[in-house]
PDB file of N, CA and C in Angstrom:
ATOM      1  N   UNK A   1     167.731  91.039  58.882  1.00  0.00           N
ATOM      2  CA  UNK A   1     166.433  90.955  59.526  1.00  0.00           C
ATOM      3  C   UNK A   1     165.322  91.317  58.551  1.00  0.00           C
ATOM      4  N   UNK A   2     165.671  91.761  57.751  1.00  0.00           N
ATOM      5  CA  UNK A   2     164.813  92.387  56.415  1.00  0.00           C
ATOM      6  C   UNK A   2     164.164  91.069  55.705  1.00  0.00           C
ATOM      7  N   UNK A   3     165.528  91.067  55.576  1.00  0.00           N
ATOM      8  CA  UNK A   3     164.840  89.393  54.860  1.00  0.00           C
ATOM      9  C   UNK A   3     163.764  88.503  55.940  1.00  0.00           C
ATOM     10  N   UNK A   4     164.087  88.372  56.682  1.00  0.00           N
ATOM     11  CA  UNK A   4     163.208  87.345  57.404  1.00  0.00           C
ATOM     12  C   UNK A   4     162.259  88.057  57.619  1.00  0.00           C
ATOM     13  N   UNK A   5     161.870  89.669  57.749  1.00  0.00           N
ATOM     14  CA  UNK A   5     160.243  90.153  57.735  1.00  0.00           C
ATOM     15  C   UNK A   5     159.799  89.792  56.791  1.00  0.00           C
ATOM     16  N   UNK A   6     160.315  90.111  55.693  1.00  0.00           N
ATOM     17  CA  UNK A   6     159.559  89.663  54.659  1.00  0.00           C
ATOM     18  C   UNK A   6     159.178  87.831  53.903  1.00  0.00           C
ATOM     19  N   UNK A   7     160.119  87.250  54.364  1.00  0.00           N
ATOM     20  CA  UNK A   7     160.126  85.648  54.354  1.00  0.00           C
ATOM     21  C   UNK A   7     158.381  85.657  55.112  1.00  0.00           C
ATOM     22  N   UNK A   8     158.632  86.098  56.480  1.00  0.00           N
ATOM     23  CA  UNK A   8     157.422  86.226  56.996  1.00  0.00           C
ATOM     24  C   UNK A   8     156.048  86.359  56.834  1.00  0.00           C
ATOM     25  N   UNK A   9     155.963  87.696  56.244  1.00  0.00           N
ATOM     26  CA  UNK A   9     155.067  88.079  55.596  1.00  0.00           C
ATOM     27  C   UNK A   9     154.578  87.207  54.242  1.00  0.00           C
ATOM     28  N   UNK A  10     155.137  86.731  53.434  1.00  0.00           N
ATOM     29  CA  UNK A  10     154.977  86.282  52.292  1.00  0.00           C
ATOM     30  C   UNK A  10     154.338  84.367  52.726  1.00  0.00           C
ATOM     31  N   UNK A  11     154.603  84.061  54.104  1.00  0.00           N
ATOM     32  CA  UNK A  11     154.195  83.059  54.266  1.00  0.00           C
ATOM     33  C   UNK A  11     152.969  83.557  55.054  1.00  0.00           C
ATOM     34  N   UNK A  12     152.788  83.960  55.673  1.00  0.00           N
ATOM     35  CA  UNK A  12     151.685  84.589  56.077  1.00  0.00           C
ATOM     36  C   UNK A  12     150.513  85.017  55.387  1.00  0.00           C
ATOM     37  N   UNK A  13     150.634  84.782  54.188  1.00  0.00           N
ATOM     38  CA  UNK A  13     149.884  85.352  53.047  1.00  0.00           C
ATOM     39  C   UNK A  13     149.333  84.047  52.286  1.00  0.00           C
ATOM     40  N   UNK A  14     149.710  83.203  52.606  1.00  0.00           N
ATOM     41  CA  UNK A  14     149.721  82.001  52.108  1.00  0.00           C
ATOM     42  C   UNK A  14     148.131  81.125  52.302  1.00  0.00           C
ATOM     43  N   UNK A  15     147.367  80.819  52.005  1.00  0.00           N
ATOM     44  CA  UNK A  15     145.743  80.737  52.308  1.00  0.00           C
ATOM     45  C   UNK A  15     145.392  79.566  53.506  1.00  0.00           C
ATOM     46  N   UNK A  16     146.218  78.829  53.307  1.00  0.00           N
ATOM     47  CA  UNK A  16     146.405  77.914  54.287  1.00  0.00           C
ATOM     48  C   UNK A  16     147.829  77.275  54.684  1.00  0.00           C
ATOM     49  N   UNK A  17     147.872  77.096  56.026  1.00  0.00           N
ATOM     50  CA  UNK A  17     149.194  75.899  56.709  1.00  0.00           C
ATOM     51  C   UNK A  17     149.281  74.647  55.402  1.00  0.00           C
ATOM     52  N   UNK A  18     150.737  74.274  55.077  1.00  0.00           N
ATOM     53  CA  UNK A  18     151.040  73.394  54.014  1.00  0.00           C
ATOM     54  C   UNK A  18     151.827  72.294  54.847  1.00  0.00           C
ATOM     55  N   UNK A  19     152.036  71.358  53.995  1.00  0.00           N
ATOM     56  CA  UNK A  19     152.638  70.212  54.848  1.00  0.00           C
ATOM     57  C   UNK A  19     154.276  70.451  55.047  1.00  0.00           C
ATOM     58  N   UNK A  20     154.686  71.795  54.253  1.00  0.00           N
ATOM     59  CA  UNK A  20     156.426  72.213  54.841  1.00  0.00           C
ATOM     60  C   UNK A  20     155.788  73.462  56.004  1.00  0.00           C
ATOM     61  N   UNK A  21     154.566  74.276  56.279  1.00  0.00           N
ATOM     62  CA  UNK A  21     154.677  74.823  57.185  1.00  0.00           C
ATOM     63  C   UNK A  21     153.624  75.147  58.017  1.00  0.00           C
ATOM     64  N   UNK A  22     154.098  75.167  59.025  1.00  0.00           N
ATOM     65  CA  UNK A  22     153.428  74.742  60.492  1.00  0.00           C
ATOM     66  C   UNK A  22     153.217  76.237  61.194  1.00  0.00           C
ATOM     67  N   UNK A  23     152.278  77.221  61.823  1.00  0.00           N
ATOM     68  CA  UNK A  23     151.936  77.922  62.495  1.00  0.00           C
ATOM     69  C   UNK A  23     151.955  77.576  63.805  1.00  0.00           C
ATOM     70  N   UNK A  24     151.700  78.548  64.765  1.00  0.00           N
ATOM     71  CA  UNK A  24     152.007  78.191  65.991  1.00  0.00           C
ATOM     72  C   UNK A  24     151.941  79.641  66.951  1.00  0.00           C
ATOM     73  N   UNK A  25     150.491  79.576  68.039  1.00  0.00           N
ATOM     74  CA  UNK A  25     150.394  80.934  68.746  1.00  0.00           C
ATOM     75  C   UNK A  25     151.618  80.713  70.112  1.00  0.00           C
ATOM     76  N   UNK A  26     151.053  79.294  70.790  1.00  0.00           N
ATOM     77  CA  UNK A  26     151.394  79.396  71.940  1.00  0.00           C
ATOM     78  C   UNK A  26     151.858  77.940  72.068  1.00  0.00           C
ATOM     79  N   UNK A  27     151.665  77.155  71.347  1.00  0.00           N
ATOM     80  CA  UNK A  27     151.878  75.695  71.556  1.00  0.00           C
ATOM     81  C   UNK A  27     153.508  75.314  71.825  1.00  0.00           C
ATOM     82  N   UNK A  28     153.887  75.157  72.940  1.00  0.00           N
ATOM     83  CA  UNK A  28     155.020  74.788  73.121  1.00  0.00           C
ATOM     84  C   UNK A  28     155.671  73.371  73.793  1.00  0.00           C
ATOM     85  N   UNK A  29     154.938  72.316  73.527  1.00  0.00           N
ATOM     86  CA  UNK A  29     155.263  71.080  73.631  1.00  0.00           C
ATOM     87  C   UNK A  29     156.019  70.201  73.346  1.00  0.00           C
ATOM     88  N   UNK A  30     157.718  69.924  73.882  1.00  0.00           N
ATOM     89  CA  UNK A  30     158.429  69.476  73.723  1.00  0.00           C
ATOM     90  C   UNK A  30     158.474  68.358  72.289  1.00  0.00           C
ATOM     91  N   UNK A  31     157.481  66.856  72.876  1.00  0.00           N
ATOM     92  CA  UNK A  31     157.637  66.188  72.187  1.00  0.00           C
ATOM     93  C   UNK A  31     156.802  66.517  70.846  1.00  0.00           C
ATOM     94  N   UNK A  32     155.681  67.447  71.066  1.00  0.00           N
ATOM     95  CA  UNK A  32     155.173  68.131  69.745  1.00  0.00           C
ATOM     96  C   UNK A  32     155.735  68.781  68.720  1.00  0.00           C
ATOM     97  N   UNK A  33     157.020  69.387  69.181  1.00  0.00           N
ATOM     98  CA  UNK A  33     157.932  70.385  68.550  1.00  0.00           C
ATOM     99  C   UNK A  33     159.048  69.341  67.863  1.00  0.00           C
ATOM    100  N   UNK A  34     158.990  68.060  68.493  1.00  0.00           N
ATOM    101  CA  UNK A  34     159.960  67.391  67.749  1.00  0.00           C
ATOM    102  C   UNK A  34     159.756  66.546  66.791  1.00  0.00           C
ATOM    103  N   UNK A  35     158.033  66.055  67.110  1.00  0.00           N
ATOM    104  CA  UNK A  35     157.113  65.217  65.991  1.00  0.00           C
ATOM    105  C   UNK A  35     157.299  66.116  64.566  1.00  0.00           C
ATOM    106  N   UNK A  36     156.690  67.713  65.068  1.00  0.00           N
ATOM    107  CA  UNK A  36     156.102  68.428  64.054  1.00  0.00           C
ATOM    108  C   UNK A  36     157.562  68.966  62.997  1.00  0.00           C
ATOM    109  N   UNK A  37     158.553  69.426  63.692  1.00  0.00           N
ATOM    110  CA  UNK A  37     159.779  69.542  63.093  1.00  0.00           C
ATOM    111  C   UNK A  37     160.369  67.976  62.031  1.00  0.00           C
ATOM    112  N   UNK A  38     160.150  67.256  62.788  1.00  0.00           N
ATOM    113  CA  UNK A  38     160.516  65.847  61.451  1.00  0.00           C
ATOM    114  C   UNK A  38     159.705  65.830  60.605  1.00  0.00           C
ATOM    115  N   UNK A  39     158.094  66.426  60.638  1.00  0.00           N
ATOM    116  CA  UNK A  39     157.233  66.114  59.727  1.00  0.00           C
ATOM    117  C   UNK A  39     157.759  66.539  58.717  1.00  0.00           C
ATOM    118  N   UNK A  40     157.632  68.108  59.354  1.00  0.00           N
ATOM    119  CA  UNK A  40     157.897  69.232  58.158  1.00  0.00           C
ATOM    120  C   UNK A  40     159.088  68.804  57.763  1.00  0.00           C
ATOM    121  N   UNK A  41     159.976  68.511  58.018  1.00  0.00           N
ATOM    122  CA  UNK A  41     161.215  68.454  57.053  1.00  0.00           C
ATOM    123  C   UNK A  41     161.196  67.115  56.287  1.00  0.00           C
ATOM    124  N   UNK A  42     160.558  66.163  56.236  1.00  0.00           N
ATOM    125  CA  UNK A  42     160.221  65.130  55.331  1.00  0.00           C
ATOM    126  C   UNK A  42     159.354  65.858  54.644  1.00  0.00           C
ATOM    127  N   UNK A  43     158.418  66.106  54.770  1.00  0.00           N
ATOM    128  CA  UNK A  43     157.362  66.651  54.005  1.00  0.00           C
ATOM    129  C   UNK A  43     158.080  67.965  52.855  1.00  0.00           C
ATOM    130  N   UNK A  44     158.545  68.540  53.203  1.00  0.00           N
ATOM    131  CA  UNK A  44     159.890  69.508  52.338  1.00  0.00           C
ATOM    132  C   UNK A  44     160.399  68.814  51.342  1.00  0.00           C
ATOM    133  N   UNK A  45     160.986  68.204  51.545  1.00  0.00           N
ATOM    134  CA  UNK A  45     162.020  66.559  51.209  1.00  0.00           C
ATOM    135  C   UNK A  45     161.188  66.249  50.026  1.00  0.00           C
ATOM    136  N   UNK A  46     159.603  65.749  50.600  1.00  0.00           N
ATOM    137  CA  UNK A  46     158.478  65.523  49.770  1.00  0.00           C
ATOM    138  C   UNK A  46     158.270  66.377  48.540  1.00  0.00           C
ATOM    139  N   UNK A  47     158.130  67.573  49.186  1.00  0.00           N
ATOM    140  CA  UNK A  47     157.625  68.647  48.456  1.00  0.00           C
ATOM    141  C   UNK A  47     158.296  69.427  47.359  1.00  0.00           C
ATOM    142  N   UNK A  48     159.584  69.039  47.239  1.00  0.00           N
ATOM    143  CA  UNK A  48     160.912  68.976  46.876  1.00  0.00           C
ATOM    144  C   UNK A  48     161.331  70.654  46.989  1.00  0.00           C
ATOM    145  N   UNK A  49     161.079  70.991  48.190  1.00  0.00           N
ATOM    146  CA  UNK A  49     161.346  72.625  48.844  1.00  0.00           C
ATOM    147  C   UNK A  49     162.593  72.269  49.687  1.00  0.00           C
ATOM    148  N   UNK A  50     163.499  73.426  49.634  1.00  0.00           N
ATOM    149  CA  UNK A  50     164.710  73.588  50.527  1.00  0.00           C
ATOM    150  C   UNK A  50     164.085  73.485  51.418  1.00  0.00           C
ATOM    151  N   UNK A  51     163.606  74.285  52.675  1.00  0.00           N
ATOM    152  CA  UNK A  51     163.252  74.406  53.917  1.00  0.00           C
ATOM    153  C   UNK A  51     161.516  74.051  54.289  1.00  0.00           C
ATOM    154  N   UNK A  52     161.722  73.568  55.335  1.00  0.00           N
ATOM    155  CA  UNK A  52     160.348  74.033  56.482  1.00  0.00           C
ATOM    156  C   UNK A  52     160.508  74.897  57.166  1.00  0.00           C
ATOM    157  N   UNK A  53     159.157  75.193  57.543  1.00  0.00           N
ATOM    158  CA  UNK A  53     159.308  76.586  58.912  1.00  0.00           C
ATOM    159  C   UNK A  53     157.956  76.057  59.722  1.00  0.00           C
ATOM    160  N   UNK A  54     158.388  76.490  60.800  1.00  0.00           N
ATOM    161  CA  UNK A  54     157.537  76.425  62.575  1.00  0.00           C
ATOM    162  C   UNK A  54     157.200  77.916  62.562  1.00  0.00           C
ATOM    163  N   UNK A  55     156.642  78.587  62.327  1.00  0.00           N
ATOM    164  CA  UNK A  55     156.153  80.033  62.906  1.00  0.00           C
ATOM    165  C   UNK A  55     155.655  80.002  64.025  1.00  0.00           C
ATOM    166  N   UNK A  56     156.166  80.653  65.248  1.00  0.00           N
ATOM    167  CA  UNK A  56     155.588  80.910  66.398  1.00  0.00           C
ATOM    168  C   UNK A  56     154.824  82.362  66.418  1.00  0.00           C
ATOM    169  N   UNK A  57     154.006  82.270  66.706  1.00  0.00           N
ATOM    170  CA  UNK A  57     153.488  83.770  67.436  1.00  0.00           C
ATOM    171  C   UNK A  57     152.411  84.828  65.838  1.00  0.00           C
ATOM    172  N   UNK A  58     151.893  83.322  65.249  1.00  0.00           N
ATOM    173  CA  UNK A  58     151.175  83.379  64.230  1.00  0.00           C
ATOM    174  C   UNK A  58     149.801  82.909  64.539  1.00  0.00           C
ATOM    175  N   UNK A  59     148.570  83.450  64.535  1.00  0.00           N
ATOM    176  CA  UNK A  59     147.163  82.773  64.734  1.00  0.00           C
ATOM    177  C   UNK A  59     147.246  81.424  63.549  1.00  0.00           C
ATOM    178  N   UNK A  60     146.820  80.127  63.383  1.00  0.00           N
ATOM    179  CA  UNK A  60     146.405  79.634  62.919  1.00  0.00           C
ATOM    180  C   UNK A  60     145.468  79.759  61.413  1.00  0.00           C
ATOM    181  N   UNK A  61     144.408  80.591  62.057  1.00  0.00           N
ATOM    182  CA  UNK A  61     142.745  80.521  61.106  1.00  0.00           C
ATOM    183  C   UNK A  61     143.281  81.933  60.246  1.00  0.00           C
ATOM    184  N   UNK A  62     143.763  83.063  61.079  1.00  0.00           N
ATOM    185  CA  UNK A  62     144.090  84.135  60.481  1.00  0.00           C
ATOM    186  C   UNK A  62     145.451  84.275  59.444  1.00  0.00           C
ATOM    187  N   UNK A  63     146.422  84.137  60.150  1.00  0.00           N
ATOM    188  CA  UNK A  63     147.797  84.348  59.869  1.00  0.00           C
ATOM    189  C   UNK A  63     148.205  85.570  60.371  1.00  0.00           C
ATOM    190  N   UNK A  64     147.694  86.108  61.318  1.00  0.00           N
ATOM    191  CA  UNK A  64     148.019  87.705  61.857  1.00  0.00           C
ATOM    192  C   UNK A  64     148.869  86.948  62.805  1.00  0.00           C
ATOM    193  N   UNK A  65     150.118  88.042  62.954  1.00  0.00           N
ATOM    194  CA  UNK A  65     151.205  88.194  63.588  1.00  0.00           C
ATOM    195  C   UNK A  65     150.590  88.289  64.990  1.00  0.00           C
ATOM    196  N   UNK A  66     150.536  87.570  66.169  1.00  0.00           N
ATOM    197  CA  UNK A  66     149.705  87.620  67.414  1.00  0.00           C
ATOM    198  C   UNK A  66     151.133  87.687  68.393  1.00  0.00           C
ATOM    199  N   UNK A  67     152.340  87.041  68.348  1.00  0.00           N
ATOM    200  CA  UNK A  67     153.319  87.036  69.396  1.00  0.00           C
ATOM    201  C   UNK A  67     152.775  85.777  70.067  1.00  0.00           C
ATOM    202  N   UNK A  68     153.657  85.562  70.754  1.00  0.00           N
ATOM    203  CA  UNK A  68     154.210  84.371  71.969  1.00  0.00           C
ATOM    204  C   UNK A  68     154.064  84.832  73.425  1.00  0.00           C
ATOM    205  N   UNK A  69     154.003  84.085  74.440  1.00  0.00           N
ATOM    206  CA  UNK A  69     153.581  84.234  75.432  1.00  0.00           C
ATOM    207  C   UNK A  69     155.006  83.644  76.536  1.00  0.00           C
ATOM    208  N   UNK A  70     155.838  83.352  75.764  1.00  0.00           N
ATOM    209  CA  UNK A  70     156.929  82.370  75.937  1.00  0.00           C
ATOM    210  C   UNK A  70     158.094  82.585  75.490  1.00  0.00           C
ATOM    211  N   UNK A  71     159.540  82.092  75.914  1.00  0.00           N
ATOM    212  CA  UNK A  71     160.751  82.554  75.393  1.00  0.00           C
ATOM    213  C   UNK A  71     161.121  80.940  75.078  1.00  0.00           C
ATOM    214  N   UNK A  72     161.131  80.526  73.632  1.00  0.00           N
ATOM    215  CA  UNK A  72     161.894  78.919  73.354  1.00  0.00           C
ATOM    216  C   UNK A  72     162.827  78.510  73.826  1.00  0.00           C
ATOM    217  N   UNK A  73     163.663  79.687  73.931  1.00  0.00           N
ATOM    218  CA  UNK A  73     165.330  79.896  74.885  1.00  0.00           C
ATOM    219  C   UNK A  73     165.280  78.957  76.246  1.00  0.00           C
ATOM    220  N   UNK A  74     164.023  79.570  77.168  1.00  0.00           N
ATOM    221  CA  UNK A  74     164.341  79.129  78.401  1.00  0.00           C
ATOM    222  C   UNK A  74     163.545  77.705  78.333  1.00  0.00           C
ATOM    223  N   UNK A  75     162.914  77.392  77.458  1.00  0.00           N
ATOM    224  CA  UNK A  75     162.148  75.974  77.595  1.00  0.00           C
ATOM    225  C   UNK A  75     163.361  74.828  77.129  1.00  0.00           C
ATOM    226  N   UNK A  76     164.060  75.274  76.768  1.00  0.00           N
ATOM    227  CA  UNK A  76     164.815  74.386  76.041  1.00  0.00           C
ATOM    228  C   UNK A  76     164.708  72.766  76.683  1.00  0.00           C
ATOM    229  N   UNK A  77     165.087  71.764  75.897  1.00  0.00           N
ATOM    230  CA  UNK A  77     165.413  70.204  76.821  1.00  0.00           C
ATOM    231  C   UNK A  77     166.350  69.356  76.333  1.00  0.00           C
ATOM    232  N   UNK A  78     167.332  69.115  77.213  1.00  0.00           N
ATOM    233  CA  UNK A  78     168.106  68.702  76.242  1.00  0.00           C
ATOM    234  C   UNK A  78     169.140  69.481  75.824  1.00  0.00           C
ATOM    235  N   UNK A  79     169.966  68.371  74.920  1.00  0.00           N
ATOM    236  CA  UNK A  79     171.209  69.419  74.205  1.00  0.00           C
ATOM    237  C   UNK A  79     170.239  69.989  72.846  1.00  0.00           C
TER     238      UNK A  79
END
């Protein structure tokens, strides 16, 4: 879990959203989550980076750690 605070943090620090990663306070829109997930991982691909990341529960403009309002768990759709 160490690791991923700090994965966290270090993207969080980052001056702006990049085309491998995507912020996210509250937006939980199925077909949005599935557009934005293919982006980013082409765009990775692009970028020639191992991974993308979706951060939930990140302000946008800031990058302060704000939390979710929502559990992804129970929204699920689909397999």
């Amino acid at each position: 879990m160490e690791n991923l605070d700090r994965l966290v943090r270090e993207l969080c620090k980052l001056p702006n959203e990049t085309p491998w990663l995507e912020f996210k306070h509250n937006n939980y829109d199925p077909t949005m989550i599935g557009q934005d997930i293919s982006a980013l991982a082409n765009s990775a691909a692009l970028h020639e980076k191992s991974c993308a990341y979706m951060l939930w529960g990140i302000n946008d403009s800031t990058h302060e750690i704000v939390g979710t309002e929502f559990n992804l768990q129970n929204l699920k759709k689909g397999n």
